[in-house]
C-alpha atoms as a PDB file:
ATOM      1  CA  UNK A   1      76.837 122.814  87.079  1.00  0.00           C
ATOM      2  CA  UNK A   2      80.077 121.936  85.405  1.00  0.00           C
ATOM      3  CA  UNK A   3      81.538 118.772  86.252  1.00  0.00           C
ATOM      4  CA  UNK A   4      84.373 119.555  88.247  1.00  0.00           C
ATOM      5  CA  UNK A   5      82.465 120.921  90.429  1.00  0.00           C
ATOM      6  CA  UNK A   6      79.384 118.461  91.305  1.00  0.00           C
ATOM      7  CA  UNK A   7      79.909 116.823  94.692  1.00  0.00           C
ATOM      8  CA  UNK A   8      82.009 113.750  94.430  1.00  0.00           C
ATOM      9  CA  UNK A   9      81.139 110.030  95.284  1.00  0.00           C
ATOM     10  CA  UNK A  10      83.640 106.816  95.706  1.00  0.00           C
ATOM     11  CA  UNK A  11      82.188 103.556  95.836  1.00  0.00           C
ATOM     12  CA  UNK A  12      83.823  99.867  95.806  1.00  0.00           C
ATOM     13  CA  UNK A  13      82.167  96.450  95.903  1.00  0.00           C
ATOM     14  CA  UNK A  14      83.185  93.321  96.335  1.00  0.00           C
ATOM     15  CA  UNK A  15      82.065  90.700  93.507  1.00  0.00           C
ATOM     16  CA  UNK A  16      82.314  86.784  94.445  1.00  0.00           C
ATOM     17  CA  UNK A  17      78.903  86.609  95.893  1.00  0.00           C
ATOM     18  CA  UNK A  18      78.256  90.244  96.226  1.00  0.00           C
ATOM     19  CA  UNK A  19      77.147  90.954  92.696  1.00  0.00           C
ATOM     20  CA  UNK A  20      77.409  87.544  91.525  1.00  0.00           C
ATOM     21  CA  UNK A  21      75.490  84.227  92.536  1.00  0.00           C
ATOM     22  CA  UNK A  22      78.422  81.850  91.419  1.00  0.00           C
ATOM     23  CA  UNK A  23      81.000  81.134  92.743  1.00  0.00           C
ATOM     24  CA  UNK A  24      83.413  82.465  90.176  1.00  0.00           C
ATOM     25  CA  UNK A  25      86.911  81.087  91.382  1.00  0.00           C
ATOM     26  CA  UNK A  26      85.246  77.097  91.565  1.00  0.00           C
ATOM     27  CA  UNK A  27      84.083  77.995  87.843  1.00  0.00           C
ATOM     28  CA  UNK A  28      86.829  78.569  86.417  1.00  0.00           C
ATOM     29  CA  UNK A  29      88.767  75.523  87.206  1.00  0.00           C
ATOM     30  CA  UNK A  30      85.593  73.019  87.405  1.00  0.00           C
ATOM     31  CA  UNK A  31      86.903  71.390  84.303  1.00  0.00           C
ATOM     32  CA  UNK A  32      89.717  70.075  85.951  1.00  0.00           C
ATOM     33  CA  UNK A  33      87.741  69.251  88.315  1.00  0.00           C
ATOM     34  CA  UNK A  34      89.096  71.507  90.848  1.00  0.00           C
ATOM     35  CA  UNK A  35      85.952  73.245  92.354  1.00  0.00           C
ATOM     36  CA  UNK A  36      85.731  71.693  95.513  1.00  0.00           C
ATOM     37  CA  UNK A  37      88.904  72.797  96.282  1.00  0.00           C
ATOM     38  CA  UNK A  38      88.505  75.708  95.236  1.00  0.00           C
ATOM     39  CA  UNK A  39      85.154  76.519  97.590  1.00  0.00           C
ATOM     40  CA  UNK A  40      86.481  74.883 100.693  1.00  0.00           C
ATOM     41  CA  UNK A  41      89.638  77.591 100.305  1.00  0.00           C
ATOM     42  CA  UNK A  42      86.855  80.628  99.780  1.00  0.00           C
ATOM     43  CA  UNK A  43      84.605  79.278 102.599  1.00  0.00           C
ATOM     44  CA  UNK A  44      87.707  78.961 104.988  1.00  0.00           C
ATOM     45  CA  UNK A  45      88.332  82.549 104.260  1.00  0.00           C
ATOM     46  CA  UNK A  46      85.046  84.294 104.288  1.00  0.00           C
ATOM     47  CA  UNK A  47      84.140  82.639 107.447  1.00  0.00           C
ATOM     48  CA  UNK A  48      87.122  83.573 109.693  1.00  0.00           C
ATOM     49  CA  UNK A  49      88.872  80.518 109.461  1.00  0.00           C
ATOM     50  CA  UNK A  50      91.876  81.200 107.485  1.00  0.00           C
ATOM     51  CA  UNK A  51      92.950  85.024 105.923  1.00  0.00           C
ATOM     52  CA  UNK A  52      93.102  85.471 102.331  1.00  0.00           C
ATOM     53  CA  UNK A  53      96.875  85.835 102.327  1.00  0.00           C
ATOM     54  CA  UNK A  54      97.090  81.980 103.641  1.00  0.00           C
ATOM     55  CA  UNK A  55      95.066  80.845 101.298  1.00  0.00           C
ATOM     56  CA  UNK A  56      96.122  83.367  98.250  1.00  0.00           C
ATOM     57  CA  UNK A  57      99.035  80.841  97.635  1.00  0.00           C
ATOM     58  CA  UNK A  58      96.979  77.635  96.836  1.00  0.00           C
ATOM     59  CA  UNK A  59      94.231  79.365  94.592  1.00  0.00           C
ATOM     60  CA  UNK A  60      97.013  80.851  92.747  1.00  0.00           C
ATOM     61  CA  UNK A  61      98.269  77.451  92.080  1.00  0.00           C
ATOM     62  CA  UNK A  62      94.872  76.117  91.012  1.00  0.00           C
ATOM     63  CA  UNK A  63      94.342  78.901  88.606  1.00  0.00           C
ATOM     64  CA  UNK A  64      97.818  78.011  87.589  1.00  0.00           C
ATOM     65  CA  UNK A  65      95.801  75.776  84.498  1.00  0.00           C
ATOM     66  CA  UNK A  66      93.378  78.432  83.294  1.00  0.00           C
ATOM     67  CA  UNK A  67      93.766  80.315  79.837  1.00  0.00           C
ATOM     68  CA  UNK A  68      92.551  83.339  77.966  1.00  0.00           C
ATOM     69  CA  UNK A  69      89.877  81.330  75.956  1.00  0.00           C
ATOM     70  CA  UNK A  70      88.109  79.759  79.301  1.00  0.00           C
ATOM     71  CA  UNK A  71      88.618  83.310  80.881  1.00  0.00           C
ATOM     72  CA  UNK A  72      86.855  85.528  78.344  1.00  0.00           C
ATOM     73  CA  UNK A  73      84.438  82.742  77.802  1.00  0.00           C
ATOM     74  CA  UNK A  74      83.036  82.821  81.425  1.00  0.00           C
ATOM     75  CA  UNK A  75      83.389  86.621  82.114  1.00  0.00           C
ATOM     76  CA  UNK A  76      80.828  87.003  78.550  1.00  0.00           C
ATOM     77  CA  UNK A  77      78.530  84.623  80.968  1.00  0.00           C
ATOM     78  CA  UNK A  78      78.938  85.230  84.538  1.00  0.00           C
ATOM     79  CA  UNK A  79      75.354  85.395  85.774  1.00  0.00           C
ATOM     80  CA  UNK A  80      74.190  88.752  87.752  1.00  0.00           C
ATOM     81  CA  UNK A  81      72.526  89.431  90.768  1.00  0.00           C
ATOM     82  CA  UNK A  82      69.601  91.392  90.092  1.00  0.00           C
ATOM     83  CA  UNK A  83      69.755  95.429  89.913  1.00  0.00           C
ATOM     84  CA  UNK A  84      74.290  94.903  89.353  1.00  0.00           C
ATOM     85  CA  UNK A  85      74.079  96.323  86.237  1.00  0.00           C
ATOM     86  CA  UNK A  86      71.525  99.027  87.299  1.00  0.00           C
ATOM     87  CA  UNK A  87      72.977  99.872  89.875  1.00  0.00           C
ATOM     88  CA  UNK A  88      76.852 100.321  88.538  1.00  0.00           C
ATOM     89  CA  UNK A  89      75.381 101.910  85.430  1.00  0.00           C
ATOM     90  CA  UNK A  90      73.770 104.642  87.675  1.00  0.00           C
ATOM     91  CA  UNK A  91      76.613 104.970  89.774  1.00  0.00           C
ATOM     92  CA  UNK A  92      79.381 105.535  87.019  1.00  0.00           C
ATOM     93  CA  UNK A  93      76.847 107.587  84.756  1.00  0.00           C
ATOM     94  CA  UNK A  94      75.491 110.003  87.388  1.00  0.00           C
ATOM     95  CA  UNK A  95      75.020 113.531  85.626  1.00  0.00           C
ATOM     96  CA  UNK A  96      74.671 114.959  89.001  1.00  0.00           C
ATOM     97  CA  UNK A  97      77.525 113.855  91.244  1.00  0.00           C
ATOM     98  CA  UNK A  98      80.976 112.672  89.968  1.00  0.00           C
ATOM     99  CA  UNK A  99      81.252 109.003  91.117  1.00  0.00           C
ATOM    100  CA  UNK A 100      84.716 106.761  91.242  1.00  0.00           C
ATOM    101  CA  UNK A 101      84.118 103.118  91.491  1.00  0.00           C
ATOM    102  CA  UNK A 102      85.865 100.345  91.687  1.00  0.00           C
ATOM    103  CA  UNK A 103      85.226  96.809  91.599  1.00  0.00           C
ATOM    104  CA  UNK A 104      87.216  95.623  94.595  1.00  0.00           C
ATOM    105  CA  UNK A 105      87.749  91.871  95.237  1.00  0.00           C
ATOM    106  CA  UNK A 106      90.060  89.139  96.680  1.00  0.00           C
ATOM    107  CA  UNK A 107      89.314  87.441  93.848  1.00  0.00           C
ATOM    108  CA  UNK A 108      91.001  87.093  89.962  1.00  0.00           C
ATOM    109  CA  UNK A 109      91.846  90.664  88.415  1.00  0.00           C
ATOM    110  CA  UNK A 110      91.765  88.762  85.368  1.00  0.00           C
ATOM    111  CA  UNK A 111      88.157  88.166  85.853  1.00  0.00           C
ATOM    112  CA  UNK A 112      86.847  91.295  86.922  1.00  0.00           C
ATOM    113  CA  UNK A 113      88.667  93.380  84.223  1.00  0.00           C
ATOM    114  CA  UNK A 114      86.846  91.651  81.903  1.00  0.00           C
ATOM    115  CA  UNK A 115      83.757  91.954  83.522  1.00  0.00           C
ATOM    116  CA  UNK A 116      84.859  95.442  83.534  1.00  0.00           C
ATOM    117  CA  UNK A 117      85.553  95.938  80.072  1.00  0.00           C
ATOM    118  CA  UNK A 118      82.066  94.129  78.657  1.00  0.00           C
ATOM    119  CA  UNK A 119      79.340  95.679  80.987  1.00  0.00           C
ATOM    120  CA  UNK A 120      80.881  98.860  81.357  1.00  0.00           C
ATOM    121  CA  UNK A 121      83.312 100.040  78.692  1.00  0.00           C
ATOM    122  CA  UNK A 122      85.641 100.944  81.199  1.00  0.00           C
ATOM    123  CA  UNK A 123      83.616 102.855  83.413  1.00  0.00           C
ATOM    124  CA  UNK A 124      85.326 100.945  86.454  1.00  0.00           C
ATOM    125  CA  UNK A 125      88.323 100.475  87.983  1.00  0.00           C
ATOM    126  CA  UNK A 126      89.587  96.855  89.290  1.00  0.00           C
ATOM    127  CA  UNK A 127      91.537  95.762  92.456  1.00  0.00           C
ATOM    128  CA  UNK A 128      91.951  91.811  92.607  1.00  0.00           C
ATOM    129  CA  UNK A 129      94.367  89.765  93.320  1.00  0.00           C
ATOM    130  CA  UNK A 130      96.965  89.633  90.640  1.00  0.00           C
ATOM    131  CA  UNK A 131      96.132  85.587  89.888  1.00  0.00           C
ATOM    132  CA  UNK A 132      95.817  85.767  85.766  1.00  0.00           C
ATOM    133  CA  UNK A 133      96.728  89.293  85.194  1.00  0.00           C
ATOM    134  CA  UNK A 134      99.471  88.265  82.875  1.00  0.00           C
ATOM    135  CA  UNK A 135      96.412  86.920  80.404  1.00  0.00           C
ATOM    136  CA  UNK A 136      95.201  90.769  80.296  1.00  0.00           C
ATOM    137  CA  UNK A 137      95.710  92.989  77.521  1.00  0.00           C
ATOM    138  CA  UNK A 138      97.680  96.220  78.323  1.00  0.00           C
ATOM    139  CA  UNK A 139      94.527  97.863  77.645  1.00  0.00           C
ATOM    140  CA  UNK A 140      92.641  96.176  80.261  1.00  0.00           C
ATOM    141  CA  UNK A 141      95.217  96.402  82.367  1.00  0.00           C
ATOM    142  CA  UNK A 142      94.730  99.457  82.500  1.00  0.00           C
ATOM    143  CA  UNK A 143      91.003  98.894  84.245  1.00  0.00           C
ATOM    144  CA  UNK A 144      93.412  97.969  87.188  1.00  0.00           C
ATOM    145  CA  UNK A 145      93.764 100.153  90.098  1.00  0.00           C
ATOM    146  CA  UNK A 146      95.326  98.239  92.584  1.00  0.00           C
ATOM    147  CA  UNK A 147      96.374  94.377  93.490  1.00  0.00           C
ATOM    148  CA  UNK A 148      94.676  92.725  96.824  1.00  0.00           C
ATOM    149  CA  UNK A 149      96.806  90.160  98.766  1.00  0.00           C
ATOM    150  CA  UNK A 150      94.728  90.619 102.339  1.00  0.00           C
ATOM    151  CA  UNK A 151      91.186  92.000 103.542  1.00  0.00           C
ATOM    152  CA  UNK A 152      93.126  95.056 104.572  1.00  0.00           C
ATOM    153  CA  UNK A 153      94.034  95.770 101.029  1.00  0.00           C
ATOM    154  CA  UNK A 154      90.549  96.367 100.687  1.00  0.00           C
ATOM    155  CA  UNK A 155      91.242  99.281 103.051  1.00  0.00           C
ATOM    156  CA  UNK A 156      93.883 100.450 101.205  1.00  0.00           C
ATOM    157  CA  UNK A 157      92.122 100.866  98.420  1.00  0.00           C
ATOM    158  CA  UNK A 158      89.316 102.755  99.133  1.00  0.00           C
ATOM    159  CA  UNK A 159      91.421 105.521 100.525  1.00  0.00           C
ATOM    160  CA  UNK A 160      93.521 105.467  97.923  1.00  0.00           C
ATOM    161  CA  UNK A 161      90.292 106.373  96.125  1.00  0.00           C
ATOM    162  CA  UNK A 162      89.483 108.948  98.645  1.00  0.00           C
ATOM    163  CA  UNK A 163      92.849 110.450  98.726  1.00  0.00           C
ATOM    164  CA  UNK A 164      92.644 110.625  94.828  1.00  0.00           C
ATOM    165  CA  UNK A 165      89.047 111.592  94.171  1.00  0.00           C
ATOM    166  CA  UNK A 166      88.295 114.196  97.639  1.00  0.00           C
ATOM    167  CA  UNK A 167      84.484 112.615  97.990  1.00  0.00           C
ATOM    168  CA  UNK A 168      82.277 114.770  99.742  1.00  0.00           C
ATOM    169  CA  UNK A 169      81.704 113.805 103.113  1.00  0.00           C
ATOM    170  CA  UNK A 170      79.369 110.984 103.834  1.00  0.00           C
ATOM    171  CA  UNK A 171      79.345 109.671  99.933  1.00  0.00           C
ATOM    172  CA  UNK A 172      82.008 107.436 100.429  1.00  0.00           C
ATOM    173  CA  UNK A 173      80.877 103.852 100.060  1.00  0.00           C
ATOM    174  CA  UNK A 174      81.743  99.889 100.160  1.00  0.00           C
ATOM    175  CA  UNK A 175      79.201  97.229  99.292  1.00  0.00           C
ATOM    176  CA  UNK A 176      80.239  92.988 100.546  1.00  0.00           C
ATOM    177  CA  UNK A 177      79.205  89.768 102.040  1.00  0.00           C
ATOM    178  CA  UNK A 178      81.591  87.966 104.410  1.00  0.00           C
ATOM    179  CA  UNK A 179      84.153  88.613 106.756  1.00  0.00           C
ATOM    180  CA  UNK A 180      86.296  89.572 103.688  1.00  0.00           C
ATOM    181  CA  UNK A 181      84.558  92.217 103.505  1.00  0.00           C
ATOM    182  CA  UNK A 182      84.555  93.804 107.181  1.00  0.00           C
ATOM    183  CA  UNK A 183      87.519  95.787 107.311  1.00  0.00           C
ATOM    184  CA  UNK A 184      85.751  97.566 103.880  1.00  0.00           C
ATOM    185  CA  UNK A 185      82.642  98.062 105.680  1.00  0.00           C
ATOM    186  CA  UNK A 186      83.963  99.831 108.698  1.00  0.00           C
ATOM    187  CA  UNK A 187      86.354 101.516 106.979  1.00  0.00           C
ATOM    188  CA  UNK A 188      83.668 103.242 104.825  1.00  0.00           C
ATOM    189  CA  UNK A 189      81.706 103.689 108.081  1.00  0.00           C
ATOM    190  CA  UNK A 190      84.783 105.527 110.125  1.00  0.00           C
ATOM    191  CA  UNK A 191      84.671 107.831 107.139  1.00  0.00           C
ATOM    192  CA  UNK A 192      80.988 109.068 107.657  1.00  0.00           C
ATOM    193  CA  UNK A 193      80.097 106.953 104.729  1.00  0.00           C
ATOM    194  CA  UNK A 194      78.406 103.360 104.847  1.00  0.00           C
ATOM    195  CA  UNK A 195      79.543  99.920 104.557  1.00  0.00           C
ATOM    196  CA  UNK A 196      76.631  98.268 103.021  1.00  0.00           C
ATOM    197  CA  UNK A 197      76.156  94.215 103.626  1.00  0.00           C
ATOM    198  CA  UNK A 198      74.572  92.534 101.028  1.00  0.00           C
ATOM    199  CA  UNK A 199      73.276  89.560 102.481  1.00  0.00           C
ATOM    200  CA  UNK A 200      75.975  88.937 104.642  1.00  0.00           C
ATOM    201  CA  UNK A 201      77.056  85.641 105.424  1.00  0.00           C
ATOM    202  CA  UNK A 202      76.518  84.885 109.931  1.00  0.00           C
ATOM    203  CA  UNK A 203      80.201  85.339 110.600  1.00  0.00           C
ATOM    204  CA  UNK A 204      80.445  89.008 109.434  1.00  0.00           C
ATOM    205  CA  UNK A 205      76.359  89.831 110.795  1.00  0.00           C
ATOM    206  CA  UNK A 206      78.162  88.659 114.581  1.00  0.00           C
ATOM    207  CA  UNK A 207      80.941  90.822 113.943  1.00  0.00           C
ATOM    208  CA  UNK A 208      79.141  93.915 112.828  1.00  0.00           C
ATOM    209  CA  UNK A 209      76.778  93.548 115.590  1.00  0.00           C
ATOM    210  CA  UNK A 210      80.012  93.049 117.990  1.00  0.00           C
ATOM    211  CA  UNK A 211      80.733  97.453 116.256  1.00  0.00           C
ATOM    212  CA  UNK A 212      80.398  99.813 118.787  1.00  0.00           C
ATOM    213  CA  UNK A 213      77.279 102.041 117.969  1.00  0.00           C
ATOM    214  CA  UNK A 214      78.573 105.005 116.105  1.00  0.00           C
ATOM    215  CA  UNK A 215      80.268 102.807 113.688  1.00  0.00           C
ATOM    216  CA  UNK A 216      77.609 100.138 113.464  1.00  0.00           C
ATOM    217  CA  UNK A 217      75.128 102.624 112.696  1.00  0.00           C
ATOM    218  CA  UNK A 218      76.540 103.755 109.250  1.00  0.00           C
ATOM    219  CA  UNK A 219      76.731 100.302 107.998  1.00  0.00           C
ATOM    220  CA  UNK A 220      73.339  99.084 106.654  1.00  0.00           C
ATOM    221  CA  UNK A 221      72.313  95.623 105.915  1.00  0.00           C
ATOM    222  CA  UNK A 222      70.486  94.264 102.700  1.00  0.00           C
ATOM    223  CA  UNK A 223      69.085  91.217 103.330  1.00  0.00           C
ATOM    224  CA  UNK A 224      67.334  88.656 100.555  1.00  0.00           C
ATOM    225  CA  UNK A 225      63.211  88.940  99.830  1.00  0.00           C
ATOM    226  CA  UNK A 226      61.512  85.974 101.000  1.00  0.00           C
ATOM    227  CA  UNK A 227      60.868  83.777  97.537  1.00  0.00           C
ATOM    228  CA  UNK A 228      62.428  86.589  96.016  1.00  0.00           C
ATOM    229  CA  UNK A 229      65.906  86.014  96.353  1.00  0.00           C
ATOM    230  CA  UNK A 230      68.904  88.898  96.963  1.00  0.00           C
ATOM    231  CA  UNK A 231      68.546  92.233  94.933  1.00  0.00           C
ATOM    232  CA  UNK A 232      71.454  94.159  94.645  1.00  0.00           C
ATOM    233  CA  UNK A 233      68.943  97.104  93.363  1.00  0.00           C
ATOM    234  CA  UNK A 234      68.521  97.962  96.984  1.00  0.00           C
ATOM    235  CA  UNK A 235      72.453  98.723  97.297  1.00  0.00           C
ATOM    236  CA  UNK A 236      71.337 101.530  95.005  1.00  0.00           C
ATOM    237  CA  UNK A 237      68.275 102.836  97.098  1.00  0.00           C
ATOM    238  CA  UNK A 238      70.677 103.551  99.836  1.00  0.00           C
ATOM    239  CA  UNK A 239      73.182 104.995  98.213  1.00  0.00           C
ATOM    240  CA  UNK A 240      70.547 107.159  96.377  1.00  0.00           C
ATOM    241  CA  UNK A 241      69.143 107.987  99.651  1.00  0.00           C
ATOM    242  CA  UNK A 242      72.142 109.126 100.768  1.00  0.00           C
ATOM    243  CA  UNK A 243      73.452 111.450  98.375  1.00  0.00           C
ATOM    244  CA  UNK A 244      69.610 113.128  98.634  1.00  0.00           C
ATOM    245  CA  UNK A 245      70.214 113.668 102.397  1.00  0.00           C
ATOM    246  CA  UNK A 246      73.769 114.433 102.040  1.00  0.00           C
ATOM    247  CA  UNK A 247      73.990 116.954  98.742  1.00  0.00           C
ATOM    248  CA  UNK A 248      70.426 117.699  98.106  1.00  0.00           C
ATOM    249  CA  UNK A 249      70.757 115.738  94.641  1.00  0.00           C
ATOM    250  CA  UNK A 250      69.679 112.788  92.558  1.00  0.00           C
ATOM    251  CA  UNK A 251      71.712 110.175  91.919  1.00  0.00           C
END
C-alpha cells in the first residue's frame, strides 16, 4: 500500500510523569536549590488547585537561571518509564498506518525538544511551554509544533493535529496523568478516539469517573503492576488493539 494512502493515526502524550519518573522541572533547577519550589507549583497544578496559566509565571522565573550546558546535560539522562521508547518508536515507525505524534506537555519546550532530537531523530513534534526555547537551535526549533500556556492548549493541539493530519476515525489518541491532562483525555474521547491515563494521579481518576458514560468509556486507564511499578508498554497494547479493531492492521 503506498503511504499516502495507509490509514492515519495522531497521538500526543504528556511527559512530566507520564513517560518520565522525575520530576523534570524540580531537576533542572535543584542546584540552586530551587526544587521544592518547583514541585509544590506542579503539585498545585496537577491536583486542581491552581491552573497552569497561574502558575506558568513563577516557573518561568525559576527557570529564569538555567543554561544550555545543564539543559542538554539532563535531557542525555532523563530516566524512562519502561516501554517509552518502545512504544514512541512503534508509533512514529509504523509501516502500516501513518502516525503523527507529538510530545505534548505544560512543561519546558526546551526540554522535550531535546528529548526529541536524541531518542528519536526528529520523529516527533513538541508543544511545551515556551520557558527556554530561546536556548534551542533553529533546528530543533523546528521539533516545535505549538506553545502551551493552559490545559486547554492541550486541546488545541491535538486538533490542530487532526485538522492537519485527517486520522481515521477512532485512531486519534492522548496519553497523561493528572488533571493537566483531562481536557486531553476527553477531548481524544469526544473524537471516537481514547484518552489513555497512565497511572493517573486521584484528582483526575474522580473526575473521569464524574464523565458521563459514552465519553468515559473511550478513555482507558493504565494502572502500575504490583512490585512492578508503571509500564508505559501497555499505552502501546491499547493503542495496538485499537488500530486492529479499527483498520484491520498491525501497528
Amino acid at each position: 500500500m503506498n503511504g499516502k494512502d495507509l490509514p492515519r493515526l495522531v497521538f500526543t502524550t504528556d511527559v512530566n510523569g507520564t513517560t518520565t519518573p522525575e520530576n523534570t522541572f524540580g531537576e533542572l533547577v535543584r542546584s540552586e536549590g530551587l526544587y521544592d519550589r518547583m514541585a509544590n507549583l506542579m503539585t498545585m497544578y496537577t491536583t486542581g488547585r491552581a491552573t497552569f496559566s497561574e502558575a506558568l509565571p513563577q516557573m518561568r522565573e525559576l527557570a529564569a537561571s538555567v543554561d544550555r550546558e545543564r539543559l542538554e546535560g539532563y535531557a542525555r539522562k532523563m530516566a524512562l518509564f519502561p516501554g517509552v521508547r518502545k512504544t514512541l518508536d512503534r508509533v512514529t515507525g509504523s509501516r502500516n498506518v501513518r502516525a503523527y505524534a507529538a510530545l505534548s506537555t505544560t512543561g519546558f519546550a526546551g526540554l522535550m525538544a531535546l528529548v526529541n532530537k536524541y531518542l528519536h531523530g526528529g520523529r516527533l513534534a513538541v508543544a511545551g511551554a515556551d520557558v527556554l526555547v530561546d536556548l534551542l537551535s533553529p533546528e530543533e526549533k523546528k521539533c516545535i509544533c505549538g506553545f502551551i500556556a493552559s490545559e486547554e492548549d492541550k486541546v488545541r493541539i491535538l486538533d490542530g493535529l487532526i485538522e492537519k493530519h485527517e486520522p481515521h476515525q477512532g485512531l486519534v489518541f492522548h496519553v497523561g496523568d493528572t488533571l493537566g491532562d483531562f481536557p486531553g483525555l476527553v477531548h481524544a474521547a469526544a473524537k471516537g478516539g481514547l484518552g489513555i491515563a497512565f497511572c493517573p494521579n486521584q484528582p483526575l481518576k474522580e473526575r473521569i469517573d464524574s464523565l458521563e458514560k459514552d465519553i468515559r468509556k473511550n478513555i482507558a486507564c493504565v494502572h502500575p503492576k504490583a512490585d512492578i511499578g508503571p509500564d508505559y508498554g501497555e499505552v502501546l497494547d491499547i493503542v495496538e488493539e485499537r488500530v486492529r479493531k479499527t483498520v484491520g492492521v498491525k501497528l
